[in-house]
Protein backbone atom coordinates (compact mmCIF):
# COMPACT_ATOMS: atom_id res chain seq x y z
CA UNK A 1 -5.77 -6.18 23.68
CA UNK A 2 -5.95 -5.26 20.10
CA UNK A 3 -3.54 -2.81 18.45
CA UNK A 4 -4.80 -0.26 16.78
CA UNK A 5 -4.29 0.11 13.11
CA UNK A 6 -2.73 3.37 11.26
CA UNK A 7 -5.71 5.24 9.16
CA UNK A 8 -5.86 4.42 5.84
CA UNK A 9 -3.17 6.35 3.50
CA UNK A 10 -4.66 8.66 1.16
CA UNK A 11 -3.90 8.41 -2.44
CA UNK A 12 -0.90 10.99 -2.12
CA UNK A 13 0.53 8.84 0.79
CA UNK A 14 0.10 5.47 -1.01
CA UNK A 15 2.05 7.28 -4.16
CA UNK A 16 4.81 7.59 -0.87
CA UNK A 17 4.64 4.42 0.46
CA UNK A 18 5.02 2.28 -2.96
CA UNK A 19 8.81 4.35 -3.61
CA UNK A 20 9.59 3.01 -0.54
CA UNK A 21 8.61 -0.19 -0.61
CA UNK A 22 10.21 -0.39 -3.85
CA UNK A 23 13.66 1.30 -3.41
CA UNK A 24 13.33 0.40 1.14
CA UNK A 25 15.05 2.99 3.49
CA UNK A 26 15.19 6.18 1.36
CA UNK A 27 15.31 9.94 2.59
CA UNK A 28 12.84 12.81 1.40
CA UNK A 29 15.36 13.55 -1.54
CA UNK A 30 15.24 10.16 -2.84
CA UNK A 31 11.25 9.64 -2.62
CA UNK A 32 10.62 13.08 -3.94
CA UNK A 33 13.14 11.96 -7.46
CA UNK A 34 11.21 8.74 -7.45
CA UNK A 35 7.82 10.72 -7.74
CA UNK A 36 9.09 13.47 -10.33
CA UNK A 37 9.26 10.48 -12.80
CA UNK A 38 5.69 10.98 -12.98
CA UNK A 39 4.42 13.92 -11.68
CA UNK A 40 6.25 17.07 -10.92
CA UNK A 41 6.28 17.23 -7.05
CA UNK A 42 8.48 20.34 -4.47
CA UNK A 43 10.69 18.89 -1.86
CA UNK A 44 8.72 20.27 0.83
CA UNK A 45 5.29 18.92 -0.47
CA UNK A 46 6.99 15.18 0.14
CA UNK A 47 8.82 16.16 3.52
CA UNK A 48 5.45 17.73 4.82
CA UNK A 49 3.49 14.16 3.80
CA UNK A 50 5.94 11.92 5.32
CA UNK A 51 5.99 13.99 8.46
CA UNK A 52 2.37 13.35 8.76
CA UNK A 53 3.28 9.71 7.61
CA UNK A 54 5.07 9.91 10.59
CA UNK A 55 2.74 11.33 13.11
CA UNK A 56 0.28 9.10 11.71
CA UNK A 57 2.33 5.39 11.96
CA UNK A 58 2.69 4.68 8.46
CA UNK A 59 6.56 5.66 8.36
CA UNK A 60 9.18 5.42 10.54
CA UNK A 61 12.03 8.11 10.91
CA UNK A 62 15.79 7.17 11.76
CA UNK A 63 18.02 10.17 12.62
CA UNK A 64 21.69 9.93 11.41
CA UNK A 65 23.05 13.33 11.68
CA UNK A 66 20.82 15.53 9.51
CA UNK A 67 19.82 13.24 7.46
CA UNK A 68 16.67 11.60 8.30
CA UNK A 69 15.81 7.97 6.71
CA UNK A 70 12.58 6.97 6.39
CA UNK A 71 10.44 3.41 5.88
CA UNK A 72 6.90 1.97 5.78
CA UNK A 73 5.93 1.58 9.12
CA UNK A 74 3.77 -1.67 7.96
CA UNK A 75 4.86 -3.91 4.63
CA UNK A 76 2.91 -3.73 1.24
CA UNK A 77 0.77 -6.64 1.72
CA UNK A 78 -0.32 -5.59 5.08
CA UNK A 79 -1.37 -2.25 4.14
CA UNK A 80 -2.83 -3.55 1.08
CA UNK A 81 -4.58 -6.08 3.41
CA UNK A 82 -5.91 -3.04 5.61
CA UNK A 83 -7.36 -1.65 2.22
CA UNK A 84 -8.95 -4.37 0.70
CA UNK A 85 -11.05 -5.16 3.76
CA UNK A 86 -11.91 -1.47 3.92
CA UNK A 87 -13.45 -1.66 0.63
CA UNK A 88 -14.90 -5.09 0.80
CA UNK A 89 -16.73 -4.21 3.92
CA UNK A 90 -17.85 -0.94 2.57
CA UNK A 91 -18.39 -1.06 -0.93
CA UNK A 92 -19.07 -4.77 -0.76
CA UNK A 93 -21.40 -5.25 2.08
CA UNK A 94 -18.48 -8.05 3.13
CA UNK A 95 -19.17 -10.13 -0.11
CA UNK A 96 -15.99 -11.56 -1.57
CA UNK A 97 -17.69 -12.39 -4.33
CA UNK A 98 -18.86 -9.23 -5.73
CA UNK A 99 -15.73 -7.78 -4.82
CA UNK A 100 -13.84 -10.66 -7.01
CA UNK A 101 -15.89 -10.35 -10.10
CA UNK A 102 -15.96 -6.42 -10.20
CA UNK A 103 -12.32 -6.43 -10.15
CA UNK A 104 -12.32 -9.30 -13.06
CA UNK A 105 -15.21 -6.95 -14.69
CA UNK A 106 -13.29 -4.00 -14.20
CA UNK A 107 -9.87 -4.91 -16.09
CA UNK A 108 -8.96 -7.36 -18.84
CA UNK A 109 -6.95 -10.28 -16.66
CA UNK A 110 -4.19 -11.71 -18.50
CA UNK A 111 -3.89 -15.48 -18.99
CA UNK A 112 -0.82 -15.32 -16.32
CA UNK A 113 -3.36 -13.37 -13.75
CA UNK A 114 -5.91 -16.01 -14.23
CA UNK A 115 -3.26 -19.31 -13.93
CA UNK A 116 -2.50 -17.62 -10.67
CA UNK A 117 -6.06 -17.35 -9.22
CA UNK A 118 -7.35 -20.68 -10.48
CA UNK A 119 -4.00 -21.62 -8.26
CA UNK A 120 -5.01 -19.95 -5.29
CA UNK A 121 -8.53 -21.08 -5.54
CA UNK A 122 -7.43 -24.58 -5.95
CA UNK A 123 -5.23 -24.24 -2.93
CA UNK A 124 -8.14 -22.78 -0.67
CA UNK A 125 -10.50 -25.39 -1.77
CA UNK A 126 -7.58 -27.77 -0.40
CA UNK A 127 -7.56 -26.03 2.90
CA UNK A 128 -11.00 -25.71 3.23
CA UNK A 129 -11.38 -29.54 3.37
């Protein structure tokens, strides 16, 4: 049987999800200081998302006392995963391809970025073989 995945986070929820897969296990407090770095955001604005996070299955919620600790549900690269294949199928009519050079088109890869993909190419020619 397959398991259902959580819907997709919307941009406010993926601005949630990277403080804690950056800092791990944090409460509301500690997300909502992460975001004010960059955009003023109220305490209750964050604890309303992340109990929709909840509800939804991309966080989970550990009770200790009254303080509530909360974590991605899924890891980075899954979710990002779940994202990518969103947009490949839909933007992309499923073609890696166009999806590879529009992201190459769209930003100015540094020589680092490209070592590593000529790496990974190199490695799934290998496999492919």
């Amino acid at each position: 049987m397959k398991t259902s995945l959580p819907p997709k986070p919307t941009d406010a929820e993926l601005a949630i999800l990277r403080v804690l897969w950056e800092r791990g296990p944090s409460t509301v407090r500690q997300v909502m200081d992460a975001l004010c770095r960059t955009q003023p955001t109220g305490y209750t604005t964050v604890l309303k998302l992340m109990q929709i996070m909840t509800e939804k299955g991309l966080l989970r919620r550990e009770e200790s006392g009254r303080v509530h600790i909360y974590e991605a549900a899924r890891s980075q690269e899954m979710t990002q995963q779940q994202l990518v294949n969103h947009l490949l199928d839909r933007a992309f009519g499923g073609s890696t391809e166009k999806l590879v050079l529009r992201a190459l088109a769209a930003k100015q890869a540094t020589p680092a970025d490209l070592a590593e993909i000529r790496r990974l190419l190199a490695r799934m020619e290998k496999e492919s073989q």
